[in-house]
N, C-alpha and C. Protein backbone atom coordinates (compact mmCIF):
# COMPACT_ATOMS: atom_id res chain seq x y z
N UNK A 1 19.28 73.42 17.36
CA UNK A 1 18.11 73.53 16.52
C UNK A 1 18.54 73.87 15.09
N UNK A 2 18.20 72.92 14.09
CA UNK A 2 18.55 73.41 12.90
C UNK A 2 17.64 74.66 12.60
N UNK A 3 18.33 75.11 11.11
CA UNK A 3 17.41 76.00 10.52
C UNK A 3 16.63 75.34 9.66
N UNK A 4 15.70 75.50 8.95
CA UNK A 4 14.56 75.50 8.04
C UNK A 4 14.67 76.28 6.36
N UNK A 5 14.67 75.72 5.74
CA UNK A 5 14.96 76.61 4.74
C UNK A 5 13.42 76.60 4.06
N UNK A 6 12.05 77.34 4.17
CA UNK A 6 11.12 77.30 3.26
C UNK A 6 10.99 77.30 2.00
N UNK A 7 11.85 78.01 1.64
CA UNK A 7 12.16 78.48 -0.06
C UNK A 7 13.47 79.08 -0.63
N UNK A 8 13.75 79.21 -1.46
CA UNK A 8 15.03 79.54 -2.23
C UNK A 8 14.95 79.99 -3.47
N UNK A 9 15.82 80.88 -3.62
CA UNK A 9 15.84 81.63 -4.73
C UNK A 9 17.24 82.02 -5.10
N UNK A 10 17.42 81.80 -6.85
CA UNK A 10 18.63 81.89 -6.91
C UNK A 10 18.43 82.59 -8.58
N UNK A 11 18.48 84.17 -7.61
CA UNK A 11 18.88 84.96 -8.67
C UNK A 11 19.89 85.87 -8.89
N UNK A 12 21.09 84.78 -9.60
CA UNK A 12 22.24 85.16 -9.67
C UNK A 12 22.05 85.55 -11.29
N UNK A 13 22.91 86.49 -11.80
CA UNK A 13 22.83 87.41 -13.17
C UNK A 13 21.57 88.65 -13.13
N UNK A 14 21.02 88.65 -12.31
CA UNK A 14 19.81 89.62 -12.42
C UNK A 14 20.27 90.46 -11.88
N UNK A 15 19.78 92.13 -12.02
CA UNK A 15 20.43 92.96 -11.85
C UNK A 15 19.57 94.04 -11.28
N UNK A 16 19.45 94.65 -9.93
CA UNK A 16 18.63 95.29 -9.40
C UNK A 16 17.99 96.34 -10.72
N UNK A 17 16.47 96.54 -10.44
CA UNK A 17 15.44 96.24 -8.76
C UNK A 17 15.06 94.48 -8.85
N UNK A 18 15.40 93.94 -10.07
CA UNK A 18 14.72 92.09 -9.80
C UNK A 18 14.93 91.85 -8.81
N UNK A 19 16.56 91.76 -8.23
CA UNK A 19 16.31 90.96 -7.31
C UNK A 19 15.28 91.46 -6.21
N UNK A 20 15.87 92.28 -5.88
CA UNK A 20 14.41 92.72 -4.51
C UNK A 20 12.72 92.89 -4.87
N UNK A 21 12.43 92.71 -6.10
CA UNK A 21 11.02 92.88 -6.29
C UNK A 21 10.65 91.18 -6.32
N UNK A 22 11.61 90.02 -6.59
CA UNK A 22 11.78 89.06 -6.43
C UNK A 22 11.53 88.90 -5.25
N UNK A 23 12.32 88.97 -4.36
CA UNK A 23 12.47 88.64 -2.84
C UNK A 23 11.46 89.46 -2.58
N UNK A 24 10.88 90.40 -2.64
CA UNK A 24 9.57 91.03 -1.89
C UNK A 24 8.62 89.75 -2.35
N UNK A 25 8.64 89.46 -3.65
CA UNK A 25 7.39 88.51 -4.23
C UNK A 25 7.27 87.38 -3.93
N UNK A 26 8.66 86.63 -3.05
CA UNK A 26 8.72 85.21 -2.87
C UNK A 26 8.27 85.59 -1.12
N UNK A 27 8.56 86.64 -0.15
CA UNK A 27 8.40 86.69 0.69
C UNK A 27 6.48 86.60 1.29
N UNK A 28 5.93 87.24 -0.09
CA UNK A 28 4.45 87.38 0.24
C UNK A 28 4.20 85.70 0.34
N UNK A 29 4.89 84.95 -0.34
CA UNK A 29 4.13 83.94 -0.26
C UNK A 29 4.08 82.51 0.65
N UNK A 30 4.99 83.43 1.62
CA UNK A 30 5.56 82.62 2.64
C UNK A 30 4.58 83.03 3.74
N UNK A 31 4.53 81.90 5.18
CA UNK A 31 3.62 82.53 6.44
C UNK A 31 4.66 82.68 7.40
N UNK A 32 4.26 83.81 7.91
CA UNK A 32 5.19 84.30 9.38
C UNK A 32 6.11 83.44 9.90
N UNK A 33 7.56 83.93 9.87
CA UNK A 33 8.39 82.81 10.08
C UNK A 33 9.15 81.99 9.78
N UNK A 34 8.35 81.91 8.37
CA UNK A 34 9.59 80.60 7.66
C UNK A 34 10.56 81.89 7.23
N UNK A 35 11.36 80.65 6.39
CA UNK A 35 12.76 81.55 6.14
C UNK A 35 12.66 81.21 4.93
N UNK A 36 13.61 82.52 3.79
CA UNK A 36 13.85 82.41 2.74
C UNK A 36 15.25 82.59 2.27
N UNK A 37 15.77 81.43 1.71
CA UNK A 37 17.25 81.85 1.11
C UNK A 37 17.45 82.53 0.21
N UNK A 38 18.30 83.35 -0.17
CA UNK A 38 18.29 84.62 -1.29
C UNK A 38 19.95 84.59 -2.11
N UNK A 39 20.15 83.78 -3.26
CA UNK A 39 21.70 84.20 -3.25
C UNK A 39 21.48 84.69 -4.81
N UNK A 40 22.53 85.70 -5.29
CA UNK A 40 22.45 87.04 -5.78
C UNK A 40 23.59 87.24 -5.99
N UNK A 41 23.98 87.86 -7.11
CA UNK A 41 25.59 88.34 -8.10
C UNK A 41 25.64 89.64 -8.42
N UNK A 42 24.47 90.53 -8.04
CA UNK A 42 24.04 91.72 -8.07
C UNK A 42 25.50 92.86 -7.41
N UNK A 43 26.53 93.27 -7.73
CA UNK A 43 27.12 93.98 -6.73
C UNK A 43 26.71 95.28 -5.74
N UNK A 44 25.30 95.43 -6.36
CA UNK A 44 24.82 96.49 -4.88
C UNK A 44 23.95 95.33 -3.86
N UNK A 45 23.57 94.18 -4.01
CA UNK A 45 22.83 93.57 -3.34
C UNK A 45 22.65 93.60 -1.70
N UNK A 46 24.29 93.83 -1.62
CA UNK A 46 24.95 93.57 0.06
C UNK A 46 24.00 94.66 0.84
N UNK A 47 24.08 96.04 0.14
CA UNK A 47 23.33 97.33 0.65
C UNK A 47 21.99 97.26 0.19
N UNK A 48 21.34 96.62 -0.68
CA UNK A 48 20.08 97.06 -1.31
C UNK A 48 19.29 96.35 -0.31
N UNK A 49 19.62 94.53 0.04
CA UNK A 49 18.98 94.36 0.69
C UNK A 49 18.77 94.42 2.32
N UNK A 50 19.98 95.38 2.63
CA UNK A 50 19.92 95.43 4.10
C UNK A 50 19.20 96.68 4.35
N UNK A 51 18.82 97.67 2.96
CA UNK A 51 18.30 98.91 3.31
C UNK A 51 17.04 98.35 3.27
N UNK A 52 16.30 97.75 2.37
CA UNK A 52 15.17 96.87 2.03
C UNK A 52 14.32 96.35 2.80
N UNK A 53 15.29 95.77 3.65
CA UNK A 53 15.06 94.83 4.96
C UNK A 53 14.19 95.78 6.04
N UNK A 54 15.12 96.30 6.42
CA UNK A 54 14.78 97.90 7.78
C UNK A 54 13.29 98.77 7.33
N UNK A 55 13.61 98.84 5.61
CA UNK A 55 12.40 100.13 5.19
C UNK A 55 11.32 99.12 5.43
N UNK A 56 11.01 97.88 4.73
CA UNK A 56 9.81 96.84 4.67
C UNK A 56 9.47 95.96 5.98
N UNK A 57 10.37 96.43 6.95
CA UNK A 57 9.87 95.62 8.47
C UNK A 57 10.28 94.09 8.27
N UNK A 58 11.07 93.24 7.14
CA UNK A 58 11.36 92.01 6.85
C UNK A 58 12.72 91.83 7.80
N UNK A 59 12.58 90.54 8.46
CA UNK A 59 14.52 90.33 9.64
C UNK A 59 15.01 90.08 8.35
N UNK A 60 15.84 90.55 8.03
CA UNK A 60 17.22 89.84 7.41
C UNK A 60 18.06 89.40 8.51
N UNK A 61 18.46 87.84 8.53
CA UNK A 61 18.81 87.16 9.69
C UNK A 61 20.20 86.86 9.23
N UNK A 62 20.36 86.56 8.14
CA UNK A 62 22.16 86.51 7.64
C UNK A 62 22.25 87.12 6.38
N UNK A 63 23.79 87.83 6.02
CA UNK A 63 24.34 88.11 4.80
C UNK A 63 25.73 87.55 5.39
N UNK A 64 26.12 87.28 3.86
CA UNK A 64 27.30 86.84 3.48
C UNK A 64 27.77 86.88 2.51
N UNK A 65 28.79 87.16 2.31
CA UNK A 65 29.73 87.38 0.60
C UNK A 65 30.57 86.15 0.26
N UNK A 66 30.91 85.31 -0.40
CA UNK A 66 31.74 84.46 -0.94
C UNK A 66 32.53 85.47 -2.80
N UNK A 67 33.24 85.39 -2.39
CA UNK A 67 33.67 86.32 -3.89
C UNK A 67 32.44 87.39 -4.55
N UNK A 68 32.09 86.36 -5.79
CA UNK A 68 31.19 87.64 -6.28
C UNK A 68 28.97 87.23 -6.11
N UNK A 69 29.35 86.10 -4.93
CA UNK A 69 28.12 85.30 -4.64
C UNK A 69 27.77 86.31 -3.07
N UNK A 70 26.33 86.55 -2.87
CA UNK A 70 26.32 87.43 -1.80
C UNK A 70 24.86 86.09 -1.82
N UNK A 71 24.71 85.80 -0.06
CA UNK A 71 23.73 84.78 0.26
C UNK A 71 22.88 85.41 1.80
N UNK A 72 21.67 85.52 1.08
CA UNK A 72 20.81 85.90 2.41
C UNK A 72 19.79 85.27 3.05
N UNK A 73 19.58 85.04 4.35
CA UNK A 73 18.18 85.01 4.74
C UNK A 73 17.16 85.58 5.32
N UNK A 74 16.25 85.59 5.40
CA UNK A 74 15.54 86.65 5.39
C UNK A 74 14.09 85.62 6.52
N UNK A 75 13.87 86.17 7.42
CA UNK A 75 12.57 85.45 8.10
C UNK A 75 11.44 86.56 7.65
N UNK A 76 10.20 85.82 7.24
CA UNK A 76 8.95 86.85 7.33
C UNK A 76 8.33 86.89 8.38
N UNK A 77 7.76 88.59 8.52
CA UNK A 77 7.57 88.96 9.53
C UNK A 77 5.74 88.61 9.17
């Protein structure tokens, strides 16, 4: 079964809280389920959005680091 990618976002140079008030804002506008790609240059990103994830009830379904590129997805709940 492939994955689905609903939406994408690529906010690389932005520098927390954007990205996560971003990804909270792209997530509202999604319906239960789809998925959102998230990639980000932020160096707290790796932790911001896995704490993010847990506090707001959102799956974060993958992270990954490539050098200074960190790539997430995220299903809405």
């Amino acid at each position: 079964m492939a994955i689905v990618i609903a939406r994408q976002l690529d906010l690389s140079g932005l520098e927390r809280p954007a990205p996560l008030t971003r990804t909270a804002e792209a997530l509202e506008a999604l319906r239960p389920g789809e998925l959102l790609e998230v990639i980000a240059t932020d160096g707290s990103a790796l932790e911001d959005f896995g704490t993010w994830a847990r506090a707001s009830g959102q799956d974060l379904i993958e992270a990954s680091r490539l050098g200074h590129v960190f790539r997430f997805v995220f299903r809405k709940q």
